[in-house]
Protein backbone atom coordinates (compact mmCIF):
# COMPACT_ATOMS: atom_id res chain seq x y z
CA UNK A 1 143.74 42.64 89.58
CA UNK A 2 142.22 41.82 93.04
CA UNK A 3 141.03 45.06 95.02
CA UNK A 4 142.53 43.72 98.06
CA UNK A 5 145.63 42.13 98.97
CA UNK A 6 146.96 40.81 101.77
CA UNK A 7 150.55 41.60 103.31
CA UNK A 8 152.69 42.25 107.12
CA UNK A 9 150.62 44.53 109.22
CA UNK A 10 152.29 47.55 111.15
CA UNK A 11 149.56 46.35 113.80
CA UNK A 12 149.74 42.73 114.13
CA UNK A 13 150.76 39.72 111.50
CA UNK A 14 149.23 39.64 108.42
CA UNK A 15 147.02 42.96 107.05
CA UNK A 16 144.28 43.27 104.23
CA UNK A 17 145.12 45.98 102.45
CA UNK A 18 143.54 47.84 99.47
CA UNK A 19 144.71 47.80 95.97
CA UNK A 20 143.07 50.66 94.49
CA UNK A 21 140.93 53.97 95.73
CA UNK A 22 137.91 53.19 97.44
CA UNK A 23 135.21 55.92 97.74
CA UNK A 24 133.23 56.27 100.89
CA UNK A 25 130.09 53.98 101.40
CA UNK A 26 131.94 51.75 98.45
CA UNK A 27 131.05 47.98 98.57
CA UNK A 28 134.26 46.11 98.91
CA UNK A 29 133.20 43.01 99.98
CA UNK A 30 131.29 39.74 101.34
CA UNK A 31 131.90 38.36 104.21
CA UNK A 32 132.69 34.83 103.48
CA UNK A 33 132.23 31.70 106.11
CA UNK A 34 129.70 29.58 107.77
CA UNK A 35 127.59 30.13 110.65
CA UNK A 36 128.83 28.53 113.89
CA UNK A 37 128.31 27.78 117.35
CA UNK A 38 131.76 27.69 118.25
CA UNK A 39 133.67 30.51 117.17
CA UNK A 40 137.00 31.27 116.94
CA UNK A 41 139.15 34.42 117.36
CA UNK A 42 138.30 35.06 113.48
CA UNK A 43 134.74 35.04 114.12
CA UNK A 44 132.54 37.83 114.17
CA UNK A 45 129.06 37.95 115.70
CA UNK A 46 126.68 40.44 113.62
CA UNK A 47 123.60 40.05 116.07
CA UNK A 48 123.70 38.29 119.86
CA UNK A 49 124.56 34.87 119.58
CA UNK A 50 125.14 34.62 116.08
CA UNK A 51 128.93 33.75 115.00
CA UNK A 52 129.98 33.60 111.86
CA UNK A 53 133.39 32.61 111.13
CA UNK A 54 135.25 34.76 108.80
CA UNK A 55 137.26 33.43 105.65
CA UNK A 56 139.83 34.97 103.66
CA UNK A 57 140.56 38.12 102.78
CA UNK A 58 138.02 39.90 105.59
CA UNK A 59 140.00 37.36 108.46
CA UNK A 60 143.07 39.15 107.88
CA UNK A 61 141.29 42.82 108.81
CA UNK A 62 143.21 43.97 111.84
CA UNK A 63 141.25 46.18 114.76
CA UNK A 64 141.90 49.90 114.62
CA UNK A 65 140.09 52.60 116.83
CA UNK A 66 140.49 54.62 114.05
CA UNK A 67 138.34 52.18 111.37
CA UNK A 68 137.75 52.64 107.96
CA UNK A 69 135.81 49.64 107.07
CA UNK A 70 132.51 48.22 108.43
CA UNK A 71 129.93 45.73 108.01
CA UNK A 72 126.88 46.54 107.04
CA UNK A 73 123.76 44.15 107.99
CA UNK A 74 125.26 40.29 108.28
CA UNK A 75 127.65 40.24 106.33
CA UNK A 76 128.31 43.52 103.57
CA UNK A 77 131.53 45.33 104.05
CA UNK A 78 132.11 49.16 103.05
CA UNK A 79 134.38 51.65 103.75
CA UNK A 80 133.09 54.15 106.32
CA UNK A 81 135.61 57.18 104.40
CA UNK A 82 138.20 57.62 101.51
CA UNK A 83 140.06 54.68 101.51
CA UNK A 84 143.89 54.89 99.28
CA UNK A 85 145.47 52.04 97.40
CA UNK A 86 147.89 51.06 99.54
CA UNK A 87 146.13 51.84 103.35
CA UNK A 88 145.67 48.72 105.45
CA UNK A 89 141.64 47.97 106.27
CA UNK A 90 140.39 47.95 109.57
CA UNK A 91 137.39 47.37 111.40
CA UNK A 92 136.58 48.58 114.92
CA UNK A 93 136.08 44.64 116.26
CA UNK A 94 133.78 46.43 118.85
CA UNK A 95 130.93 47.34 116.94
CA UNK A 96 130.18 43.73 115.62
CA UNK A 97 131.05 41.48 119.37
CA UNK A 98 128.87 41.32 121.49
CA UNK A 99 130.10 38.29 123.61
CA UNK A 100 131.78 38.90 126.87
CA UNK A 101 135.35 39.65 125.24
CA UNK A 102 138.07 42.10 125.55
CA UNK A 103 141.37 42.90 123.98
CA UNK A 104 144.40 45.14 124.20
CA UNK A 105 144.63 47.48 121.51
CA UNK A 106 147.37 48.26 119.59
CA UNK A 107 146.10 49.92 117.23
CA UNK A 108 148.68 53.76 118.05
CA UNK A 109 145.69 55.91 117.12
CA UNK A 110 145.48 59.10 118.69
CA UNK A 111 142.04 58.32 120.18
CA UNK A 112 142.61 54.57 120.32
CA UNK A 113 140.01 53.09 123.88
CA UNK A 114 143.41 51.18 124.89
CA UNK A 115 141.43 48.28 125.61
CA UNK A 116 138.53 47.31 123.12
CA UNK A 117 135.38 45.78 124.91
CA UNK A 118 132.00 44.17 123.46
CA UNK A 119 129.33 46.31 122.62
């Protein structure tokens, strides 16, 4: 049984969601994909200037203001509090852009920034 699985997003498309408990600070992941110097909207830059384009399952992670996954140096991914089987994964894309980029959030949250901006 995978730990995450992918399925339709209340946010946007397709979600990664988790298939079992996940305790804070757990390990769920590497970020898969090369390094590039021409990114796409799936890529995420860890330091300035360096893009690395995501691959499946961590491409599907929607934005949320509210997130409960992170990355952790270059590539680790953990989950910043209690995470249930079932809750969609999301990063906050603005802690890991630092590019001048922008987006419309939609993520509902109660403290969600409206629009999301690089660091």
């Amino acid at each position: 049984m995978s730990e995450l699985i992918l399925a339709t997003s209340s946010i946007n498309g397709i979600g990664l969601f988790a298939n079992r408990n996940f305790k804070e600070g757990y390990v769920i992941g590497i970020i898969d994909g090369p390094f590039t110097d021409d990114p796409t909207e799936y890529a995420i830059e860890p330091r300035p200037g360096l893009y690395i384009e995501t691959s499946p399952p961590f491409k599907f992670a929607n934005h949320s203001c509210a997130a409960n996954i992170e990355i952790l140096g270059l590539r680790v991914v953990v989950s910043c509090c209690p995470i249930k089987s079932g809750d969609e994964l999301f990063f906050d894309y603005g802690t890991f852009i630092f590019d001048n980029w922008s987006m419309q959030c939609r993520c509902g949250q109660p403290a969600c920034r409206g629009i999301i901006n690089a660091r």
